[in-house]
C-alpha atoms as a PDB file:
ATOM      1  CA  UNK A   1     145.672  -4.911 -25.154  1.00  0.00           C
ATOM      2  CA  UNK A   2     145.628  -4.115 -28.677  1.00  0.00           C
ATOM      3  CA  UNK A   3     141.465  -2.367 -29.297  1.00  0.00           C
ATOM      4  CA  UNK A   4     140.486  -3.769 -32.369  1.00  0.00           C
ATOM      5  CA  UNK A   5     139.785  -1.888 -35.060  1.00  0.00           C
ATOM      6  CA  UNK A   6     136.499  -0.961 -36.614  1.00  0.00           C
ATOM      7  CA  UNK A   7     135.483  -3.467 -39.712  1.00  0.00           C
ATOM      8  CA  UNK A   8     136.034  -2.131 -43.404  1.00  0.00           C
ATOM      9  CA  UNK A   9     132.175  -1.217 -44.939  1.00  0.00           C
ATOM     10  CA  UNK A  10     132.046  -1.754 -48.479  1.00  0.00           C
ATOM     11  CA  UNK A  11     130.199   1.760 -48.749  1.00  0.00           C
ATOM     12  CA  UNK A  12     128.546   3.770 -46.413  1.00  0.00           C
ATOM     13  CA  UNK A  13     125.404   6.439 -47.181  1.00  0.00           C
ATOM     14  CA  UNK A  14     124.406   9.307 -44.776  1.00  0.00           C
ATOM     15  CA  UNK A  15     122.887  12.427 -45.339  1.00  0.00           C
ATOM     16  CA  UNK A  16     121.133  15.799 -43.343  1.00  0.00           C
ATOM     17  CA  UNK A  17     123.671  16.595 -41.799  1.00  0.00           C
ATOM     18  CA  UNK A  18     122.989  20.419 -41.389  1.00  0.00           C
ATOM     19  CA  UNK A  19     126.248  21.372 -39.834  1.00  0.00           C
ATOM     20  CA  UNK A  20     126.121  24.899 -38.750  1.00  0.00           C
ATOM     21  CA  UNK A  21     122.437  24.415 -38.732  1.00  0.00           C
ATOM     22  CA  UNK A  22     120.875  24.754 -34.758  1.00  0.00           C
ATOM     23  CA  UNK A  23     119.863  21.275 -34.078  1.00  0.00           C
ATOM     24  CA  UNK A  24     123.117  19.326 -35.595  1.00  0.00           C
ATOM     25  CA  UNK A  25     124.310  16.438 -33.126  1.00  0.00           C
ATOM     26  CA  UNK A  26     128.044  17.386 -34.749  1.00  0.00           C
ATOM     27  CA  UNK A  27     129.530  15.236 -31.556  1.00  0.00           C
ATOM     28  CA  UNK A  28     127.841  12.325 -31.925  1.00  0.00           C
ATOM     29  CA  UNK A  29     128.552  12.463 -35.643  1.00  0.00           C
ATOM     30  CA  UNK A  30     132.411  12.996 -35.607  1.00  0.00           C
ATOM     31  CA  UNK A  31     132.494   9.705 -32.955  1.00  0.00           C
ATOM     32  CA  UNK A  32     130.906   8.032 -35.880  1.00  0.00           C
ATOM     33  CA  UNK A  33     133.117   9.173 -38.653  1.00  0.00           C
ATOM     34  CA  UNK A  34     136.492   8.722 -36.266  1.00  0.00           C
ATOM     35  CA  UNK A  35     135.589   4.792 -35.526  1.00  0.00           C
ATOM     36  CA  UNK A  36     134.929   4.482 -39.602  1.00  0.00           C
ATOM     37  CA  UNK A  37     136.385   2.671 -41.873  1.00  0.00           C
ATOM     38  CA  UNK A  38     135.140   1.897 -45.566  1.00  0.00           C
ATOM     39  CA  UNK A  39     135.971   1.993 -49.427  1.00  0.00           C
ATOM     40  CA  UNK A  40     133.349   5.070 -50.181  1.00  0.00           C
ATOM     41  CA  UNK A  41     131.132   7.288 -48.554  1.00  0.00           C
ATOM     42  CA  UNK A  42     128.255   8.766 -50.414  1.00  0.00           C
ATOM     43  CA  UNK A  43     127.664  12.297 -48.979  1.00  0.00           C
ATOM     44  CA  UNK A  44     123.582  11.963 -49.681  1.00  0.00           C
ATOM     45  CA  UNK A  45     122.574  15.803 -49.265  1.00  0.00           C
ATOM     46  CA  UNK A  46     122.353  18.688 -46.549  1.00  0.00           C
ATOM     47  CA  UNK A  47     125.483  18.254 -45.247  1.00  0.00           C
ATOM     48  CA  UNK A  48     126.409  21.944 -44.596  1.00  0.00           C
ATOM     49  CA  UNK A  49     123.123  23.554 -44.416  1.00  0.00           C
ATOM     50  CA  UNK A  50     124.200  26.870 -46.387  1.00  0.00           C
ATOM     51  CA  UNK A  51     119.956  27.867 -46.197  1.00  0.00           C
ATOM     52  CA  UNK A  52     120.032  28.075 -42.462  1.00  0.00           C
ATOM     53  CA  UNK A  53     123.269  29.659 -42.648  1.00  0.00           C
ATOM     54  CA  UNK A  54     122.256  32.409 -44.595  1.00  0.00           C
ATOM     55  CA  UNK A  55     118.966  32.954 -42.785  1.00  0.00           C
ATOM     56  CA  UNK A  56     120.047  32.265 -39.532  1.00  0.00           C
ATOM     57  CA  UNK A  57     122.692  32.840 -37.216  1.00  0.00           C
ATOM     58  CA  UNK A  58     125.612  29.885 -37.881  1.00  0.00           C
ATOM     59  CA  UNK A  59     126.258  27.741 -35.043  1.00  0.00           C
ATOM     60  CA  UNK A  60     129.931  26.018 -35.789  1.00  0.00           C
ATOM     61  CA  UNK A  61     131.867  25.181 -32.525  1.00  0.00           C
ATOM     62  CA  UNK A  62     134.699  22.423 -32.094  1.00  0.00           C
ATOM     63  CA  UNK A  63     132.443  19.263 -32.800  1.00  0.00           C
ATOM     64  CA  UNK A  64     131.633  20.638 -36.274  1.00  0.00           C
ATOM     65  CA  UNK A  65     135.380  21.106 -36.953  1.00  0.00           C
ATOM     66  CA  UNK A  66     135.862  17.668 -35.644  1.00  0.00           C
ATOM     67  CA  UNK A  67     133.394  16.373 -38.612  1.00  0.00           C
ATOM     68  CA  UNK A  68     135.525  18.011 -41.181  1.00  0.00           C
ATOM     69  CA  UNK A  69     138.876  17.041 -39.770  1.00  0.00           C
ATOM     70  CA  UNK A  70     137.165  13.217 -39.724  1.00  0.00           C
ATOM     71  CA  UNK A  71     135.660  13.504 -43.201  1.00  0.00           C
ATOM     72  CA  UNK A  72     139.529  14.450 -44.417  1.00  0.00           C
ATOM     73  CA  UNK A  73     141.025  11.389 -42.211  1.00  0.00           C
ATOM     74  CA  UNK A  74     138.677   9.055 -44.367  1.00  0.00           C
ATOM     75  CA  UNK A  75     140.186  10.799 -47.626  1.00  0.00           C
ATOM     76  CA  UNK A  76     143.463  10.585 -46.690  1.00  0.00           C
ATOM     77  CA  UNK A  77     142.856   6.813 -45.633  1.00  0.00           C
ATOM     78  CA  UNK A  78     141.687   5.840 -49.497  1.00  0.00           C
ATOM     79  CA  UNK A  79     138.173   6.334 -48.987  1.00  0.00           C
ATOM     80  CA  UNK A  80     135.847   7.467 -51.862  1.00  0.00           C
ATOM     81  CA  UNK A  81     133.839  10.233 -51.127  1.00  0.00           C
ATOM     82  CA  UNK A  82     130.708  11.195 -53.387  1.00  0.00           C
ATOM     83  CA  UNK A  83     128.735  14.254 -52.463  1.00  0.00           C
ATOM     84  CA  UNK A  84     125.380  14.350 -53.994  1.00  0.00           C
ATOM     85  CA  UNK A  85     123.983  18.120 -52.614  1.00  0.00           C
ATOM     86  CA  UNK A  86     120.576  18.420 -51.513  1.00  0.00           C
ATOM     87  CA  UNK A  87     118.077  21.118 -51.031  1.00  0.00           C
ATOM     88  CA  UNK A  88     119.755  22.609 -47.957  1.00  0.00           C
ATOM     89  CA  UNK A  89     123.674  22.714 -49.643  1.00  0.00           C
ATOM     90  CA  UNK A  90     121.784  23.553 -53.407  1.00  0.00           C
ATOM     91  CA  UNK A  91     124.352  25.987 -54.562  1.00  0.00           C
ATOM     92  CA  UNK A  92     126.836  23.129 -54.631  1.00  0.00           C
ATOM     93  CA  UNK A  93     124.979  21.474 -57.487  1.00  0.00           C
ATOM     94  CA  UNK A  94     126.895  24.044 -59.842  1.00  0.00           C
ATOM     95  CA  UNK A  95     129.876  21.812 -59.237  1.00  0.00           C
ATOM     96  CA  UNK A  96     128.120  18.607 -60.450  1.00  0.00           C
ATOM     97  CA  UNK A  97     130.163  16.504 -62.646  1.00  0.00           C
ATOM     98  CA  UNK A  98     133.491  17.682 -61.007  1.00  0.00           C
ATOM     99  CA  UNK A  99     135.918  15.425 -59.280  1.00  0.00           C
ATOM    100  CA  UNK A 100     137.156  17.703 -56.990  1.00  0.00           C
ATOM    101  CA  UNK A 101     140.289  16.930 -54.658  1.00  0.00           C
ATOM    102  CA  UNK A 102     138.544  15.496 -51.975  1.00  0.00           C
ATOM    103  CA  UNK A 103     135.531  14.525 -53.316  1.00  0.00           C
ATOM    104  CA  UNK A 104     133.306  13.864 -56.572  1.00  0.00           C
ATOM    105  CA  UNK A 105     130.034  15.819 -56.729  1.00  0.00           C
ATOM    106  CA  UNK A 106     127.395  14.358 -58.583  1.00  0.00           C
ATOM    107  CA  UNK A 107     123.449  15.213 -58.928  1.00  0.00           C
ATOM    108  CA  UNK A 108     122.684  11.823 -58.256  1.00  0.00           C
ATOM    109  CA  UNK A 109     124.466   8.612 -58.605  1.00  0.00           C
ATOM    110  CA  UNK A 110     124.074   4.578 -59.221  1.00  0.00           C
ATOM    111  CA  UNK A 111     125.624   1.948 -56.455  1.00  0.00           C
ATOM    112  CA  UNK A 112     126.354  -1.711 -57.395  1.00  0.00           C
ATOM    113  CA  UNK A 113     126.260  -3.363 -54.612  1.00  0.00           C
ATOM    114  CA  UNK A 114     128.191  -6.137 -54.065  1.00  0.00           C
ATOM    115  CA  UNK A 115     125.456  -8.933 -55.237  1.00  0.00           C
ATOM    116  CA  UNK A 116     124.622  -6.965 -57.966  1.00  0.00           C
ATOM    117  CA  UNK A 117     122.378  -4.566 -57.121  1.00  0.00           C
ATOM    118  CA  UNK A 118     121.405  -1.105 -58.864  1.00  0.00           C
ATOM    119  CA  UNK A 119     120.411   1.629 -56.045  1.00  0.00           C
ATOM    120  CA  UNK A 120     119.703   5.223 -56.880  1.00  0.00           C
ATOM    121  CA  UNK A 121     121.375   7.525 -54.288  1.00  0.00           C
ATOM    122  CA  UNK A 122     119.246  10.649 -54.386  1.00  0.00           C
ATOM    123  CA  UNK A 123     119.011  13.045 -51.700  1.00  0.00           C
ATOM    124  CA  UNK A 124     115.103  13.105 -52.406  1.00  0.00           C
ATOM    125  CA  UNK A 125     113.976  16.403 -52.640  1.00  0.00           C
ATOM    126  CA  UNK A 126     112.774  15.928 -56.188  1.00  0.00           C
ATOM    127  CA  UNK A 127     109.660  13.949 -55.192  1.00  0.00           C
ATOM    128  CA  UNK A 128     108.651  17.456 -53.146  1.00  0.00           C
ATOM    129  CA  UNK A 129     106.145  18.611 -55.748  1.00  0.00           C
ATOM    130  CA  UNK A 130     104.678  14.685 -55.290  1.00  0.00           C
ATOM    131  CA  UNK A 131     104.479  14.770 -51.457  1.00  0.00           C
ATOM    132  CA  UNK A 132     104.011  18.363 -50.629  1.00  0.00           C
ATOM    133  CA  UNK A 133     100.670  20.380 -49.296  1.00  0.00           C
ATOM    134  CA  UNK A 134     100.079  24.239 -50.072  1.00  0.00           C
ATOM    135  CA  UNK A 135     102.689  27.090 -49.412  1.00  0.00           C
ATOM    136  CA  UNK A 136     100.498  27.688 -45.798  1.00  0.00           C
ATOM    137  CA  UNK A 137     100.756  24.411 -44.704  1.00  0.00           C
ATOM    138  CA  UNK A 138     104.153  23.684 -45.693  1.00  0.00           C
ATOM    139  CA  UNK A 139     105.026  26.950 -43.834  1.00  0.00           C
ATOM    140  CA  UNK A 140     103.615  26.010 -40.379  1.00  0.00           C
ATOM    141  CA  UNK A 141     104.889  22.527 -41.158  1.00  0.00           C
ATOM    142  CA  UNK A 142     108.424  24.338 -40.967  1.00  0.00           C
ATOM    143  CA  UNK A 143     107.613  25.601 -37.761  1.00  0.00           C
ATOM    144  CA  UNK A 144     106.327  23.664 -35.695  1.00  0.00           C
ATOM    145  CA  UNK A 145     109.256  21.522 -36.865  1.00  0.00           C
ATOM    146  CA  UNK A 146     111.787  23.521 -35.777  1.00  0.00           C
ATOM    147  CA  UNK A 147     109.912  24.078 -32.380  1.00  0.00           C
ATOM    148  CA  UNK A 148     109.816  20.357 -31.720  1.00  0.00           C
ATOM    149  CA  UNK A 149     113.579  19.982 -32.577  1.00  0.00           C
ATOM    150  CA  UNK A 150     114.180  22.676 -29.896  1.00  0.00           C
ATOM    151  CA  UNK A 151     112.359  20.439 -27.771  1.00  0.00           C
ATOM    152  CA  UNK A 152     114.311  17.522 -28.590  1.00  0.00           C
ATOM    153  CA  UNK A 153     117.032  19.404 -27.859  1.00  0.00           C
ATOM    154  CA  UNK A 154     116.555  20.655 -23.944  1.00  0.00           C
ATOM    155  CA  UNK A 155     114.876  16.815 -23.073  1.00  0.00           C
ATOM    156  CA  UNK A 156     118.260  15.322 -23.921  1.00  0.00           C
ATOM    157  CA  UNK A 157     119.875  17.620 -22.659  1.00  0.00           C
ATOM    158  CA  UNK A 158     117.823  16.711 -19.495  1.00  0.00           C
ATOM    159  CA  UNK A 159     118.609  13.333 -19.902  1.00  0.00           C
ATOM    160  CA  UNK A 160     122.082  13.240 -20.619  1.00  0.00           C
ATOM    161  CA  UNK A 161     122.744  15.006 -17.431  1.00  0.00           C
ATOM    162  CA  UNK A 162     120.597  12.120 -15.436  1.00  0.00           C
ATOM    163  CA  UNK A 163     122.911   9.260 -17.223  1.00  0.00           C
ATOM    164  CA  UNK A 164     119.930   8.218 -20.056  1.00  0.00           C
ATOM    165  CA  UNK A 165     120.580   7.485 -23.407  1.00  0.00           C
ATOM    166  CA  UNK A 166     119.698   9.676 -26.323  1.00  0.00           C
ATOM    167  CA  UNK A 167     115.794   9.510 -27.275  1.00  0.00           C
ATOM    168  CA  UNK A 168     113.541  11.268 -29.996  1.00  0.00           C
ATOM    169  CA  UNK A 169     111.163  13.294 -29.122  1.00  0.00           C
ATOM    170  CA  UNK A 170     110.181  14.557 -33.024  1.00  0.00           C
ATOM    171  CA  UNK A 171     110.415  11.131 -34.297  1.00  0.00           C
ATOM    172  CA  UNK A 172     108.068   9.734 -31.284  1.00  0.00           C
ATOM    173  CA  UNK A 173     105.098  12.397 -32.053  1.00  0.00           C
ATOM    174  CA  UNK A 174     105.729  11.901 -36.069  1.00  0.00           C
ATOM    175  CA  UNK A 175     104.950   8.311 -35.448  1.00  0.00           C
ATOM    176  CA  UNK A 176     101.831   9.459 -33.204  1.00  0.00           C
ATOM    177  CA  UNK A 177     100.655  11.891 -36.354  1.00  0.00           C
ATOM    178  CA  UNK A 178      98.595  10.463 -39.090  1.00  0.00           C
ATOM    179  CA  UNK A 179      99.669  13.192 -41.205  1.00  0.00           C
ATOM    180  CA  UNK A 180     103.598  12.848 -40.766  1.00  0.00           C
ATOM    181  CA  UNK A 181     102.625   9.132 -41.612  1.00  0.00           C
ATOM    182  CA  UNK A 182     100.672   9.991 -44.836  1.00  0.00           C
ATOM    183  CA  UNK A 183     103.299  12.128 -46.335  1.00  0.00           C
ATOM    184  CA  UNK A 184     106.175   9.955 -45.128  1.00  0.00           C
ATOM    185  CA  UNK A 185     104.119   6.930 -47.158  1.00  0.00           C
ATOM    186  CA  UNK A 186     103.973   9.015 -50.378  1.00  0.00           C
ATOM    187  CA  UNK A 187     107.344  10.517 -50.277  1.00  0.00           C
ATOM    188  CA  UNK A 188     108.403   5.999 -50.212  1.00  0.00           C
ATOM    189  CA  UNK A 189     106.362   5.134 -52.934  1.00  0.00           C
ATOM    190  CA  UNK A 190     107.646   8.073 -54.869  1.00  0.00           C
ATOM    191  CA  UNK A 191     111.113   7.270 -54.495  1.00  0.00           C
ATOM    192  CA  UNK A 192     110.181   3.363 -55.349  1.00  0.00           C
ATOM    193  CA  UNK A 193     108.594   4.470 -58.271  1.00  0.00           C
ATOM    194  CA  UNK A 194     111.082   6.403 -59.499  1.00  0.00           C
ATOM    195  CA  UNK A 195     113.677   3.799 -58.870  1.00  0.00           C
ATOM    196  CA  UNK A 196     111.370   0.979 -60.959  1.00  0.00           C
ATOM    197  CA  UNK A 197     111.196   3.422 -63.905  1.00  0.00           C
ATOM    198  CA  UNK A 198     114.908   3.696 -64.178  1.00  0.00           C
ATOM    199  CA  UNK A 199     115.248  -0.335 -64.070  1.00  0.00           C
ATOM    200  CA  UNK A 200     117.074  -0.416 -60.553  1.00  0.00           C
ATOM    201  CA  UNK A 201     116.447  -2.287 -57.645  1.00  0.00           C
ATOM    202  CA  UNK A 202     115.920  -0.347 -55.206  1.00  0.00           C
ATOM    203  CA  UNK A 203     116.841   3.529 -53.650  1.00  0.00           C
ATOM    204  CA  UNK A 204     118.589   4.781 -50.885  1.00  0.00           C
ATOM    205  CA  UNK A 205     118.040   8.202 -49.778  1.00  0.00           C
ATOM    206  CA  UNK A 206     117.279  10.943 -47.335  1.00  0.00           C
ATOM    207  CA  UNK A 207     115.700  14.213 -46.635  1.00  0.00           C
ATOM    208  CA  UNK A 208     112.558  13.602 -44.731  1.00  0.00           C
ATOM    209  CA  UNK A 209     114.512  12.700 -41.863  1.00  0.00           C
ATOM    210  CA  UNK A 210     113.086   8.974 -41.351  1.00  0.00           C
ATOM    211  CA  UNK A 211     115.220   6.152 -41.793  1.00  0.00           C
ATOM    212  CA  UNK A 212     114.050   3.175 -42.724  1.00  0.00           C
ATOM    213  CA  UNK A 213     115.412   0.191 -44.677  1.00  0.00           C
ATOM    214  CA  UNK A 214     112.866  -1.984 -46.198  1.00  0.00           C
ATOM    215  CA  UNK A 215     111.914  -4.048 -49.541  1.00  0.00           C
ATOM    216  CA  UNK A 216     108.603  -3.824 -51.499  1.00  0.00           C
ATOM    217  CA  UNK A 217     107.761  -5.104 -54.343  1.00  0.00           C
ATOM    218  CA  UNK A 218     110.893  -6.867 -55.103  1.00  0.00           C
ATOM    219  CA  UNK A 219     112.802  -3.346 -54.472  1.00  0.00           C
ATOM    220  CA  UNK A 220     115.072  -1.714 -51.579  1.00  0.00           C
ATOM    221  CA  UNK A 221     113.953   1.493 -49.761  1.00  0.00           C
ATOM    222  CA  UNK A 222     117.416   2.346 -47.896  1.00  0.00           C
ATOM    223  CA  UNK A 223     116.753   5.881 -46.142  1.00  0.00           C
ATOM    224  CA  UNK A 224     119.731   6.563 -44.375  1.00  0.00           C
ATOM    225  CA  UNK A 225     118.205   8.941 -42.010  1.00  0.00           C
ATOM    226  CA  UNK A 226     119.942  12.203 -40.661  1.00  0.00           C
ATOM    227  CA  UNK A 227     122.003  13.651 -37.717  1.00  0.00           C
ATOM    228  CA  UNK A 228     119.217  16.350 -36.427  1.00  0.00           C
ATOM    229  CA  UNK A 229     116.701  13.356 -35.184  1.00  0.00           C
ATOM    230  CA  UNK A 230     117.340   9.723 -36.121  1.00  0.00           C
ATOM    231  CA  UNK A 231     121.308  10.319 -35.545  1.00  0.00           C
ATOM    232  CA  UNK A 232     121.793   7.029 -38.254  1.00  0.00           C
ATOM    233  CA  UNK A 233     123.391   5.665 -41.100  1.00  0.00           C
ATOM    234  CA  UNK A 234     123.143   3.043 -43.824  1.00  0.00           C
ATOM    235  CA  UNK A 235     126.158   0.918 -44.329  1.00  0.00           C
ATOM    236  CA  UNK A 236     126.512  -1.858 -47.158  1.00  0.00           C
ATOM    237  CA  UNK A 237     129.004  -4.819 -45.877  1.00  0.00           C
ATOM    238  CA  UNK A 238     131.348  -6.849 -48.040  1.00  0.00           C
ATOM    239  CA  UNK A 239     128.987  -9.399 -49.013  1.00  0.00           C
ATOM    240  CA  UNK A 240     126.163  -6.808 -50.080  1.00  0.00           C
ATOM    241  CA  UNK A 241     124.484  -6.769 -46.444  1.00  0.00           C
ATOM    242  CA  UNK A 242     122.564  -3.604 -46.156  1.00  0.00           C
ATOM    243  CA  UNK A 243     122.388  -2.776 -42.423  1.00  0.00           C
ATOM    244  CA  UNK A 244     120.899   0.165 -41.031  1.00  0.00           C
ATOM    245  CA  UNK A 245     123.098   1.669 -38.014  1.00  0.00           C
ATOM    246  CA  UNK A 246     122.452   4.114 -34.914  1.00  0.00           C
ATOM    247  CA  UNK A 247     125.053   6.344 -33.944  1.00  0.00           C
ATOM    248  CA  UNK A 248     126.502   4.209 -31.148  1.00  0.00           C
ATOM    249  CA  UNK A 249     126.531   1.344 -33.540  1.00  0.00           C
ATOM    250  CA  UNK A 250     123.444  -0.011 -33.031  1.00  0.00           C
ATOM    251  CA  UNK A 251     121.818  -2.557 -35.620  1.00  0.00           C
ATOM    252  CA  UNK A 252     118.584  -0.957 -36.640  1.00  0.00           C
ATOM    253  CA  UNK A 253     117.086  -2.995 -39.820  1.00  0.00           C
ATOM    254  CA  UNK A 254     118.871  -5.364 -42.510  1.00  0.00           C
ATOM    255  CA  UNK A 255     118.785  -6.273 -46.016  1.00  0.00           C
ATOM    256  CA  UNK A 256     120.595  -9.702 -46.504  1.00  0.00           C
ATOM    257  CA  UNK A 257     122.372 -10.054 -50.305  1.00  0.00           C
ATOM    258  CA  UNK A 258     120.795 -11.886 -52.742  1.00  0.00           C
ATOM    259  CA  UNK A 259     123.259 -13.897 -53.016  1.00  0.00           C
ATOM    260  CA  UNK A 260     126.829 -15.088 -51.328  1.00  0.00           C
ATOM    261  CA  UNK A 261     129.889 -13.525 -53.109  1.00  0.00           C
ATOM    262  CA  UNK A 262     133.297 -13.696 -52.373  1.00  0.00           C
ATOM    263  CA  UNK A 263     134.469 -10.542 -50.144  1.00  0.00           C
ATOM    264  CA  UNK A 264     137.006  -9.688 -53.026  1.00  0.00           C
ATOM    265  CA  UNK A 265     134.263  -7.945 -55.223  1.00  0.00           C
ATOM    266  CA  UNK A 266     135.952  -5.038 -56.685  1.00  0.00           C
ATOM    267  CA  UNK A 267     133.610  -1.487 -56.092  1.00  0.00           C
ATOM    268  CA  UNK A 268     132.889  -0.141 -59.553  1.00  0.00           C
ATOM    269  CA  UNK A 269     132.744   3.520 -59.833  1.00  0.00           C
ATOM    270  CA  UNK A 270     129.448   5.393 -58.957  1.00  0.00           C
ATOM    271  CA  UNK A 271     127.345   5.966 -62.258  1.00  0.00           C
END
């Protein structure tokens, strides 16, 4: 029998990628790409994490060449690919406004979704100076970070040699710290707020590595999470359904449209 293939997405967002960063889940992400199929993919930030690479040691192996070689497959399928850097891949701002052969690069763009709406797609680093504690803080933040990742990183390895399913550790104790809570709360209401100031409905972005897809206030908060802990992605379907997906597929929130449209909409270019 014939497997059936994969539905078409009328646009799908995800971001923090950090290839040739430590704590990637390159793997899990090429499965994703190689089972996709959709009209554009917006690239939302820290894709190749060019700060770890030059401070650190690169770690690029077979599942990060996979991502690549999926990545062109899309392109070479008809799909639309934005990349809007972030802090981690900054040096690739310079090429904003290009439309380069496999790509466009843009600092931040506009999607219409298929009922109508007006999203920013920001990576999110510009509410930083909003959100943000001292230099010290922020510095120890870092660390303890990246020590919790490594810990996230030998449990499942643990548990994917017992047969269990992938779990986060970081994102369980964030949700245990009233802290991680606090600044995750600002770092929302500053992207909302920036979003009602431009006249747009809503935002869909990344960086903090939370995903979430929510509405307040009348707006959409789409953050389309990252392949280091959450291992997710937003997708928008061809009636204007925002869903929020795991790596294995998994339905993990929804937005329904405001309104039925025929699945004919045409995609206007990103603003």
């Amino acid at each position: 029998m014939t497997p059936a293939s994969p539905p078409l997405r009328r646009a799908v967002f995800l971001s923090d990628v950090h290839l040739g960063a430590r704590h990637c889940h390159a793997a899990e992400l090429a499965d994703f790409l190689s089972a996709l199929r959709c009209k554009r993919l917006y690239l939302v930030g820290d894709i190749v994490d060019l700060w770890w690479m030059a401070q650190r040691r690169a770690r690029w192996g077979a599942a990060h060449n996979r991502v690549v070689e999926a990545l062109h497959a899309l392109r070479r399928a008809g799909t639309e690919i934005v990349y809007i850097p972030g802090n981690h891949d900054r040096p690739i701002r310079r090429f904003c406004g290009l439309s380069l052969p496999a790509m466009r690069v843009r600092r931040r763009a506009i999607h219409v979704t298929a009922d109508g709406r007006r999203l920013l797609v920001t990576h999110g680093d510009d509410y930083d100076a909003a959100t943000h504690f001292g230099n010290l803080q922020e510095k120890f933040g870092d660390w303890l970070y990246y020590r919790i990742l490594t810990g996230n990183q030998w449990l499942n390895a643990l548990r994917g040699r017992v047969g269990l399913r992938y779990w986060s550790l970081s994102e369980f104790l964030k949700s245990k710290s009233g802290a991680a809570e606090r600044y995750i709360e600002r770092f929302v209401q500053a992207g909302l707020d920036d979003a009602r100031r431009r006249g747009l409905d809503g935002i869909v972005c990344g960086h903090i590595h939370r995903a979430a897809l929510v509405q307040r206030d009348g707006l959409v908060y789409a953050n389309d999470g990252d392949w280091v802990e959450s291992l997710s992605a937003l997708v928008e379907e061809m009636d204007g359904t925002l869903r929020l997906l795991s790596h294995a597929g998994k339905e993990l929130a929804e937005v329904s449209p405001r309104l039925r449209v025929s699945h004919d909409v045409p995609l206007p270019k990103a603003a």
